[in-house]
C-alpha atoms as a PDB file:
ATOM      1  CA  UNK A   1     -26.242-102.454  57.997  1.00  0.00           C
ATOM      2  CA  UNK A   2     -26.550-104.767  54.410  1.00  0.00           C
ATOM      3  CA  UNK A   3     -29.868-105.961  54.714  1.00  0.00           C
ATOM      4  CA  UNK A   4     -32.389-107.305  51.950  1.00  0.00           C
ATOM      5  CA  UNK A   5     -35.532-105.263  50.666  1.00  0.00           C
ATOM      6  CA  UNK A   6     -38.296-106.933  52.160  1.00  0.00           C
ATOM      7  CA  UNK A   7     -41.346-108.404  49.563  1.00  0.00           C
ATOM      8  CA  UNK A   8     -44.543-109.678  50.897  1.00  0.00           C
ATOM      9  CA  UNK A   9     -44.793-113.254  49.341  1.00  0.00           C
ATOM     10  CA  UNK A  10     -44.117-117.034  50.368  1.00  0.00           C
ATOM     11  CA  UNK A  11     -41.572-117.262  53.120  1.00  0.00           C
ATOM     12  CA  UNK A  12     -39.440-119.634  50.868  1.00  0.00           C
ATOM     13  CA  UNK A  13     -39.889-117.644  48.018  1.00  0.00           C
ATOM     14  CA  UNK A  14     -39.416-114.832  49.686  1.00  0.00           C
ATOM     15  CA  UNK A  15     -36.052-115.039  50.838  1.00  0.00           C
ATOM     16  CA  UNK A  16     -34.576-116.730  47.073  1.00  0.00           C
ATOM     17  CA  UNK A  17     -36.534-113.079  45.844  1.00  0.00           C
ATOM     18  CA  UNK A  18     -34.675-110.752  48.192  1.00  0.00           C
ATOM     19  CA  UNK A  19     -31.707-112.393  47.961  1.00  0.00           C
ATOM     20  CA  UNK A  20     -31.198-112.352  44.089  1.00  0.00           C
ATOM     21  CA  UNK A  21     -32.890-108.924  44.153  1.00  0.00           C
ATOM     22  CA  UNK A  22     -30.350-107.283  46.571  1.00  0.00           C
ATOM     23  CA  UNK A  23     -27.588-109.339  44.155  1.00  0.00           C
ATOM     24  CA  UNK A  24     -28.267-107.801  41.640  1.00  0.00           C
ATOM     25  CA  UNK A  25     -28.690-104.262  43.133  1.00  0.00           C
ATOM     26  CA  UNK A  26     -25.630-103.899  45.614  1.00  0.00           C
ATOM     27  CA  UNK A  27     -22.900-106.274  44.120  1.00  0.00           C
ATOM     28  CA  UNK A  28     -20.789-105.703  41.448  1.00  0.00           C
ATOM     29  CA  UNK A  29     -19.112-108.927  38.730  1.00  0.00           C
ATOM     30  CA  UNK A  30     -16.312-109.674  40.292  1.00  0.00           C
ATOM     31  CA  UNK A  31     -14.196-110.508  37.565  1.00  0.00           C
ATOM     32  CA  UNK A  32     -14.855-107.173  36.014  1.00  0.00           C
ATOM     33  CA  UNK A  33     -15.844-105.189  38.661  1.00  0.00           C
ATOM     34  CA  UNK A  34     -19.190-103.112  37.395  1.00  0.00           C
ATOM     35  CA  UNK A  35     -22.321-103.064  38.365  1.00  0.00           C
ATOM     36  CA  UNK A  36     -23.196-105.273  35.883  1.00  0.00           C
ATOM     37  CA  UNK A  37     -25.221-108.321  37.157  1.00  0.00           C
ATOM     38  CA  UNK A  38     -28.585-109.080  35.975  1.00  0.00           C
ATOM     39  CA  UNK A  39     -30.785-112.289  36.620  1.00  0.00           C
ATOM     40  CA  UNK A  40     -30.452-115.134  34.069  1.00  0.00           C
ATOM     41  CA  UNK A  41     -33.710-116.458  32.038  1.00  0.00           C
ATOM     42  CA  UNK A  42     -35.553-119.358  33.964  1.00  0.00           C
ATOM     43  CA  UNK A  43     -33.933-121.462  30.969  1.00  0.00           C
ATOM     44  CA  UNK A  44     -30.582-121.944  32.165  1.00  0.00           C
ATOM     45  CA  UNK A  45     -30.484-125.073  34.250  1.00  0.00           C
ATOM     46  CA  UNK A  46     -27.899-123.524  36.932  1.00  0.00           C
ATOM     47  CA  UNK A  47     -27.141-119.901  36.442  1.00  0.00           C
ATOM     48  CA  UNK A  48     -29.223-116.983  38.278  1.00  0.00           C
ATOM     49  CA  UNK A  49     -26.836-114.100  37.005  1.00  0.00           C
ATOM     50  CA  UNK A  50     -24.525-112.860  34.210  1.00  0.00           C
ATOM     51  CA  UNK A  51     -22.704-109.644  34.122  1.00  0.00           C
ATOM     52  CA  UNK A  52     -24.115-107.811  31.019  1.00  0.00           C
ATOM     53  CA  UNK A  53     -20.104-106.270  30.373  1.00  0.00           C
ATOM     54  CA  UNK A  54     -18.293-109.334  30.812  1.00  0.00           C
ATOM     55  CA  UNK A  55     -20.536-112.380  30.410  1.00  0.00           C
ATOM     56  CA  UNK A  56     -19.293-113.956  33.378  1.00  0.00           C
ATOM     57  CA  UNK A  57     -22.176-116.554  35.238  1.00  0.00           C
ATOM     58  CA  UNK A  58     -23.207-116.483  38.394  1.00  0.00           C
ATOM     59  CA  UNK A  59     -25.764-119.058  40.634  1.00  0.00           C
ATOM     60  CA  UNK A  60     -26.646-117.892  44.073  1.00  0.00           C
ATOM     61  CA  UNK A  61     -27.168-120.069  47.142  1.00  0.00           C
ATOM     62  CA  UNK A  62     -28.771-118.609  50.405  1.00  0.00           C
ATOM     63  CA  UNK A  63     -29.032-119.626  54.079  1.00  0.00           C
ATOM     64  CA  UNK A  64     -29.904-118.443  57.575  1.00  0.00           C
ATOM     65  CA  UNK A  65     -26.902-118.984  58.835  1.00  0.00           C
ATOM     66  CA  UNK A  66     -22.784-118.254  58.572  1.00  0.00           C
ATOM     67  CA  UNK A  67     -21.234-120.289  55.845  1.00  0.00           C
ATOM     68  CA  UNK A  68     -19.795-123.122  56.977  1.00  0.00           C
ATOM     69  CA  UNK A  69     -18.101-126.687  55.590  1.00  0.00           C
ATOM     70  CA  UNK A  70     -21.796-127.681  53.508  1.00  0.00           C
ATOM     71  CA  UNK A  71     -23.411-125.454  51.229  1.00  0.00           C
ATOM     72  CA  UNK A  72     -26.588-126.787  50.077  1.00  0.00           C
ATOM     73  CA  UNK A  73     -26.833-126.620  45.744  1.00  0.00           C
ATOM     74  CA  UNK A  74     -28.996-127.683  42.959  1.00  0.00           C
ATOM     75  CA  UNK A  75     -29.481-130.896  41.085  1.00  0.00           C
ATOM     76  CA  UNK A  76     -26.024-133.342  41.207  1.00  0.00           C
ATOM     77  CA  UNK A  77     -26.072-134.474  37.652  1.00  0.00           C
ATOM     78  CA  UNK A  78     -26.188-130.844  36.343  1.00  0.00           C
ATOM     79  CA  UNK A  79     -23.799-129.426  38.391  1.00  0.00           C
ATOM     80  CA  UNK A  80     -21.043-132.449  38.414  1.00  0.00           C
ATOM     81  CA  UNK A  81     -21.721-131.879  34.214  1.00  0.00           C
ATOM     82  CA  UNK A  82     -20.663-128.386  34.194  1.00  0.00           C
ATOM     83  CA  UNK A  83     -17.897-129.095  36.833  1.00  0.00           C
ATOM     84  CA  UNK A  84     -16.582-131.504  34.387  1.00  0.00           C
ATOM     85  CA  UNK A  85     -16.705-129.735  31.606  1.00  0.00           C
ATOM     86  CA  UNK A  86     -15.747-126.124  32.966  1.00  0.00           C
ATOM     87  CA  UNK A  87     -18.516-124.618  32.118  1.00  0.00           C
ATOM     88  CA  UNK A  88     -20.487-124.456  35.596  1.00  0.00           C
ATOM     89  CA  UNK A  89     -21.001-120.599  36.748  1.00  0.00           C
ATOM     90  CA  UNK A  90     -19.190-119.219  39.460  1.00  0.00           C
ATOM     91  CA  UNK A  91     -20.263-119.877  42.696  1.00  0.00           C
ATOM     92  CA  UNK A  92     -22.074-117.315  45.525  1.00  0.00           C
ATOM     93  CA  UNK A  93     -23.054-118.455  49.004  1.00  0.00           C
ATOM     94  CA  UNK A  94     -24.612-116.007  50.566  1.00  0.00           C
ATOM     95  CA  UNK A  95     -25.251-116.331  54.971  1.00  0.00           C
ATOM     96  CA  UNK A  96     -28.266-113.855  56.718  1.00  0.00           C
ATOM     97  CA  UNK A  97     -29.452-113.230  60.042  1.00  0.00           C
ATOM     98  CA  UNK A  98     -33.176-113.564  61.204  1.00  0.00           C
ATOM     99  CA  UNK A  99     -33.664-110.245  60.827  1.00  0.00           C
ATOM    100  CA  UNK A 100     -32.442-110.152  57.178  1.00  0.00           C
ATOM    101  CA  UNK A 101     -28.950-108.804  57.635  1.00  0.00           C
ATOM    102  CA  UNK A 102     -26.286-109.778  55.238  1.00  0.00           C
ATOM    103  CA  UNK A 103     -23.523-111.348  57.432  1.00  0.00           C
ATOM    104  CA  UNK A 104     -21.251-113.115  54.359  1.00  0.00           C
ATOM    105  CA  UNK A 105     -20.823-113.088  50.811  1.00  0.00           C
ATOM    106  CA  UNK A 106     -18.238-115.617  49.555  1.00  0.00           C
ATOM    107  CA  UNK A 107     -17.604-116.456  45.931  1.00  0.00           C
ATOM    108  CA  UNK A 108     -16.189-119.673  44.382  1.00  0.00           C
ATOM    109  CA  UNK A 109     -14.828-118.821  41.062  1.00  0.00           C
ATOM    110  CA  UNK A 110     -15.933-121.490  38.993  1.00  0.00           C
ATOM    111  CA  UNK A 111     -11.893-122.923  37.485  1.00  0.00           C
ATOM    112  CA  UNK A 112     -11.942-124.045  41.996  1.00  0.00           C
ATOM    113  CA  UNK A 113     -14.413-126.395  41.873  1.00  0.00           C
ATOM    114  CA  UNK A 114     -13.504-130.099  41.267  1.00  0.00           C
ATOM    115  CA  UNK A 115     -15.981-133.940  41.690  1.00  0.00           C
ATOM    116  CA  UNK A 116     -14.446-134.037  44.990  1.00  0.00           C
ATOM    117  CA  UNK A 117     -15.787-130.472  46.166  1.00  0.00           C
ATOM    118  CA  UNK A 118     -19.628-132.179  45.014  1.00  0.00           C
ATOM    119  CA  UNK A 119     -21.754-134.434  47.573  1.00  0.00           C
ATOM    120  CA  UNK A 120     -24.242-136.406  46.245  1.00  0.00           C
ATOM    121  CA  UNK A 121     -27.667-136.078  48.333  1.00  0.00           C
ATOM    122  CA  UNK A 122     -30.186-138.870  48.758  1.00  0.00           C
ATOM    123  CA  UNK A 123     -32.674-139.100  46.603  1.00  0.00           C
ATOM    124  CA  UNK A 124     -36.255-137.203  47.062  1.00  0.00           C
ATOM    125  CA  UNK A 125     -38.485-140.048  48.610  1.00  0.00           C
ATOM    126  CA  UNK A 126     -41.651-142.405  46.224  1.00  0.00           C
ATOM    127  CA  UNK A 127     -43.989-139.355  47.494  1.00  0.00           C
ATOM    128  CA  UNK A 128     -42.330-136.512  46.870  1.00  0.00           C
ATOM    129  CA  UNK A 129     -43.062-134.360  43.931  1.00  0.00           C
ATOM    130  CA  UNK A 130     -39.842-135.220  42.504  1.00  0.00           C
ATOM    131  CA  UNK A 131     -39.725-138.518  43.062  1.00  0.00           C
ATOM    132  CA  UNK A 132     -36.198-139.827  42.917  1.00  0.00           C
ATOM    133  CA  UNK A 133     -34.290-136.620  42.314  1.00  0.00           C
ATOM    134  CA  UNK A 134     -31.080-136.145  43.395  1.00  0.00           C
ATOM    135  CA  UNK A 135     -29.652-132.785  44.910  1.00  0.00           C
ATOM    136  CA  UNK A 136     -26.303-132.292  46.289  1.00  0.00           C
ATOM    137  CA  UNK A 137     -23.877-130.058  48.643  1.00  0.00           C
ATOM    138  CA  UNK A 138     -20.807-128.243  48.110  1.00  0.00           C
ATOM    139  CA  UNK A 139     -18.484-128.928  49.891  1.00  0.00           C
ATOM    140  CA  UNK A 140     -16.580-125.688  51.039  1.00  0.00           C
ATOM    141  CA  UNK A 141     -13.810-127.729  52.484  1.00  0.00           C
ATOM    142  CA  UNK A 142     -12.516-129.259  49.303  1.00  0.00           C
ATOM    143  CA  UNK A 143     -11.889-125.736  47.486  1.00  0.00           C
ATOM    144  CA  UNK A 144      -8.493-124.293  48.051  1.00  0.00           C
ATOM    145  CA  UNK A 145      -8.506-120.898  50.615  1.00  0.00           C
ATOM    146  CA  UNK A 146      -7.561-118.751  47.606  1.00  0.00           C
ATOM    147  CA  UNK A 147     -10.437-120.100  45.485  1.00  0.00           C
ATOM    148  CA  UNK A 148     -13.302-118.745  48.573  1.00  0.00           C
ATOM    149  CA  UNK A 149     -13.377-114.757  48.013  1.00  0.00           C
ATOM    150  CA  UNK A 150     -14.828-113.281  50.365  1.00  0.00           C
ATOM    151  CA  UNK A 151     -16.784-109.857  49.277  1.00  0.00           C
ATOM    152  CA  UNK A 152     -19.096-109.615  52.923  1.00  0.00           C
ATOM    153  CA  UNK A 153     -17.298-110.989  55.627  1.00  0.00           C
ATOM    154  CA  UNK A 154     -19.030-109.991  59.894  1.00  0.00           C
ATOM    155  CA  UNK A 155     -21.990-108.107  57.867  1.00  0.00           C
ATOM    156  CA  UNK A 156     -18.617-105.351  56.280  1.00  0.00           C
ATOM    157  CA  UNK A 157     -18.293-105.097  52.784  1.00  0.00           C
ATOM    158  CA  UNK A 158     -14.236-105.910  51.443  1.00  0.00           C
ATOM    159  CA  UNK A 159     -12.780-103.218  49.681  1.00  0.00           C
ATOM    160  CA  UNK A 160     -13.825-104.241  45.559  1.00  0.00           C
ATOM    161  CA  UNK A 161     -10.273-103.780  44.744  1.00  0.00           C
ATOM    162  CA  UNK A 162      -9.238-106.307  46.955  1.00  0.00           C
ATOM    163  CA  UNK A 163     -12.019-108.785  45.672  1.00  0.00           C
ATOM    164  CA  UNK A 164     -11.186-107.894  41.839  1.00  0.00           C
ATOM    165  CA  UNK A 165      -7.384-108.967  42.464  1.00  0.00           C
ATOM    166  CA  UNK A 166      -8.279-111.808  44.081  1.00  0.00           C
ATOM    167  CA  UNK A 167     -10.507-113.358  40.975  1.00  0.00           C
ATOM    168  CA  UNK A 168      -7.768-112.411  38.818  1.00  0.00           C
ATOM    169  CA  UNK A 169      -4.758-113.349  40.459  1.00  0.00           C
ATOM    170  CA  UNK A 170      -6.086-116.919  39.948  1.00  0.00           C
ATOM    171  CA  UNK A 171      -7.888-116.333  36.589  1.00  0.00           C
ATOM    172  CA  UNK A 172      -4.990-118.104  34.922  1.00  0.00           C
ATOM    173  CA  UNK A 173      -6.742-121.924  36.398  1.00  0.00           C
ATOM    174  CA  UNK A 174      -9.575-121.149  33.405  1.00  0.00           C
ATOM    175  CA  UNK A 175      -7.139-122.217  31.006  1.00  0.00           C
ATOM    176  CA  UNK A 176      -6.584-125.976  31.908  1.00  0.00           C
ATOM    177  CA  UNK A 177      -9.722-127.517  30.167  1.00  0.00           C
ATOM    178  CA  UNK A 178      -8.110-131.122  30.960  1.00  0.00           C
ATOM    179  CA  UNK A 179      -9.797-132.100  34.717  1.00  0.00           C
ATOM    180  CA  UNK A 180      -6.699-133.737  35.573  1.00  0.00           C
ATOM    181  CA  UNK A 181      -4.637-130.937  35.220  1.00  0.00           C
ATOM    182  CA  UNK A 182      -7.216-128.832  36.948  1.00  0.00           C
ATOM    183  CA  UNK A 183      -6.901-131.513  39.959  1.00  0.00           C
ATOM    184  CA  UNK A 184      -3.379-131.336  40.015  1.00  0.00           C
ATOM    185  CA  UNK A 185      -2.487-127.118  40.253  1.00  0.00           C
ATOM    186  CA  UNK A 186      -5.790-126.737  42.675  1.00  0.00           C
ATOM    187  CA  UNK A 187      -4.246-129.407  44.597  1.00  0.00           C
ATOM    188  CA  UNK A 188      -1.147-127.905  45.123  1.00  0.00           C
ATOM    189  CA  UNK A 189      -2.394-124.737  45.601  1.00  0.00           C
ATOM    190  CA  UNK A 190      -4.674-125.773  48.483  1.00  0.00           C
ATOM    191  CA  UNK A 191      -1.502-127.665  49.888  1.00  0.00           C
ATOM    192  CA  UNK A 192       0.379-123.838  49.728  1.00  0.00           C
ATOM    193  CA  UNK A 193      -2.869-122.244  51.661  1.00  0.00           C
ATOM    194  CA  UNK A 194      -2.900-124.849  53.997  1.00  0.00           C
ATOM    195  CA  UNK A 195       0.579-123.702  55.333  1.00  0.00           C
ATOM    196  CA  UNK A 196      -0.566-120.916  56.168  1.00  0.00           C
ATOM    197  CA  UNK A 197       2.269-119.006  55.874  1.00  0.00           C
ATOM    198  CA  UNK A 198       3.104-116.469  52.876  1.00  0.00           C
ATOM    199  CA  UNK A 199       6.974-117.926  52.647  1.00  0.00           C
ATOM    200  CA  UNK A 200       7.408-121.071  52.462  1.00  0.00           C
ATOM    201  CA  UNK A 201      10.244-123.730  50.896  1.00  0.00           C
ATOM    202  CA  UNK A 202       9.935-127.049  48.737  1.00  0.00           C
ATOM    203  CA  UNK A 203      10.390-128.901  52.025  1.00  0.00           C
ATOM    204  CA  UNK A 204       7.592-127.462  53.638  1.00  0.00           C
ATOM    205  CA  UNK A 205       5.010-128.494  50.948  1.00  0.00           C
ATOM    206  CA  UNK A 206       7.117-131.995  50.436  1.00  0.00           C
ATOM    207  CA  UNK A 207       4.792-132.659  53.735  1.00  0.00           C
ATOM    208  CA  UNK A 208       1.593-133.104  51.605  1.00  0.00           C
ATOM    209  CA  UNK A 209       2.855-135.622  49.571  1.00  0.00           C
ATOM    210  CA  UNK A 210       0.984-138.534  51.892  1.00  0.00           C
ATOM    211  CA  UNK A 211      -2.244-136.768  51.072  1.00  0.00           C
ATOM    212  CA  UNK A 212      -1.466-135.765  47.176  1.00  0.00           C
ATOM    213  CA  UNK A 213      -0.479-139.819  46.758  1.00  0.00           C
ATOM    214  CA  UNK A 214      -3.760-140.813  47.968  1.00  0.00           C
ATOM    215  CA  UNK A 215      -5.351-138.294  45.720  1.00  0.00           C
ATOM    216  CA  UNK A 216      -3.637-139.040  42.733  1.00  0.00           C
ATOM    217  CA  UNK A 217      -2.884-143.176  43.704  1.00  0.00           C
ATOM    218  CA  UNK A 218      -1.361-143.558  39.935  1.00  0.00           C
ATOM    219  CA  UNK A 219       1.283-141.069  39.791  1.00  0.00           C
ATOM    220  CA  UNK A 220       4.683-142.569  40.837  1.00  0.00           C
ATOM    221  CA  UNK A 221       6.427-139.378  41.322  1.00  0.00           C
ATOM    222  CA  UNK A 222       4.574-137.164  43.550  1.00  0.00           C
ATOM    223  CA  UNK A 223       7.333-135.020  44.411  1.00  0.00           C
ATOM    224  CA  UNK A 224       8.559-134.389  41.036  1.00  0.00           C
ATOM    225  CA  UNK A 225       4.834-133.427  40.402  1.00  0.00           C
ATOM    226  CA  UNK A 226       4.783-130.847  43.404  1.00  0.00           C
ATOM    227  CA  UNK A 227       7.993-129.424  41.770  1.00  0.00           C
ATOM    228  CA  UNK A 228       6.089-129.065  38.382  1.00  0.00           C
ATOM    229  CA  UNK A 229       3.357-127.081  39.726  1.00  0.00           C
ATOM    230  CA  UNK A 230       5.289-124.901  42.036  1.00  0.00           C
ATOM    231  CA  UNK A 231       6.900-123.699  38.521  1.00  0.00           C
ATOM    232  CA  UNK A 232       3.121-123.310  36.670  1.00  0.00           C
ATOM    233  CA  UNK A 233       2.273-120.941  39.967  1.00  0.00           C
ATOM    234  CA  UNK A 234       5.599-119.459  39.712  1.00  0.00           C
ATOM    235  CA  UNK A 235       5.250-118.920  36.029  1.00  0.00           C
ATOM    236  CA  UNK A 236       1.839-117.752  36.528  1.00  0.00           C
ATOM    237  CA  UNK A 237       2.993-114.603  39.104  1.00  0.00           C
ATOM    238  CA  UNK A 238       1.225-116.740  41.692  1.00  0.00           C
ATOM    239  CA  UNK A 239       4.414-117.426  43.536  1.00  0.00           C
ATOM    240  CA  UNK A 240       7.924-115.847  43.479  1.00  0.00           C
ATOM    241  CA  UNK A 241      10.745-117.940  43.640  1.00  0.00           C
ATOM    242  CA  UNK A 242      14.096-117.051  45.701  1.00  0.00           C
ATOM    243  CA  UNK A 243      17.054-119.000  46.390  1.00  0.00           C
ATOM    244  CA  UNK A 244      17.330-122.288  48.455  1.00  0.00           C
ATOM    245  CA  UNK A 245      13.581-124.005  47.103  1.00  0.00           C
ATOM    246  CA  UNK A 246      11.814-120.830  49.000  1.00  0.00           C
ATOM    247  CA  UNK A 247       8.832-119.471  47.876  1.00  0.00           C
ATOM    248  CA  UNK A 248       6.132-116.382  48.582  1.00  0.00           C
ATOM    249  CA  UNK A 249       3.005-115.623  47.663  1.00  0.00           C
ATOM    250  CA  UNK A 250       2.135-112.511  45.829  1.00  0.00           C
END
């Protein structure tokens, strides 16, 4: 059973302590894949871990239940910042049982997360000590399939090979700084995971072009866009291409 070391302090602090403690001492970086993680300075306004081989960031979120479409994060100004300018850590979301049992572990590798994945949250109320701050939710539902990795899944560890291939089979997003272009390829590539199938033809995705339009209301040729980053996947070894517009995923 994964289950957190248990500390005697305040409930709520007790369960952000156990969780970043058992982090840090049963998961590996899973863009590297060593046991690598330590916790961040209180300095950095949203990171709670690095990996100390490959630098990669990491913030942590925590909740007593399974992870479902809302994910509640940290301040909405910071994090829509980083979002916008890539350089927001990768996402954990980590769901446990009463009893402290680890039940999920899902990453969001940070080159997945777009605006539309970020919910603003009222503000705190005149009273609170706060006043006026603004938190906000992920929400899980906006990030493509392939960009939520699961590492715990029904309280059983995934094989780290399988997690490891996973980051870097889509490690290849980090490299589109522009937002736009970001929008575009994570579009289309939730659009492919949405079929649900591992073949699939040009026809097939041709179906999301009603919901790509309203994303992207200024681009004329939607199509010819879908076409465009069908070859960026295929380019990428994210897709193969065969004869007659048909596609797989690797």
């Amino acid at each position: 059973m994964i289950q957190f070391a248990r500390r005697r302090i305040r409930a709520k602090a007790t369960i952000r302590v156990m969780s970043e403690l058992w982090l840090s001492s049963n998961q590996y970086c899973p863009a590297c894949g060593t046991f690598s993680l330590k916790s961040c300075s209180h300095n950095l306004p949203v990171a709670d871990f690095f990996c100390g081989s490959c630098e990669e960031q990491y913030e942590l979120k925590s909740q007593c239940r399974k992870i479902a479409r809302v994910v509640a994060d940290d301040a909405y100004s910071t994090m829509l910042a980083g979002i916008t300018s890539n350089s927001a850590p990768n996402f954990f979301s980590l769901a446990y049982t009463r009893d402290l049992s680890v039940i999920q572990l899902q990453l969001a590798p940070k080159h997945f997360l777009l605006p539309v994945a970020i919910q603003r949250r009222s503000p705190l109320g005149p009273h609170a000590r706060r006043a006026g701050w603004e938190g906000c939710n992920i929400i899980m539902d906006a990030i493509a399939p392939s960009g939520r990795i699961a590492l715990v899944e029904e309280a059983q560890a995934r094989p780290k090979s399988e997690v490891v291939h996973a980051w870097r089979s889509t490690i290849f997003r980090r490299d589109k700084n522009d937002l736009r272009a970001r929008s575009w390829l994570l579009s289309v590539m939730r659009s492919v995971d949405t079929y649900g199938g591992r073949a699939f033809s040009l026809k097939e995705i041709y179906a999301f072009e009603g919901s790509l339009a309203e994303g992207f209301p200024s681009n004329r040729n939607v199509k010819a866009k879908i076409r465009q980053q069908l070859q960026i996947l295929r380019d990428q070894g994210y897709l193969e291409l065969f004869g007659g517009g048909c596609y797989q995923r690797l």
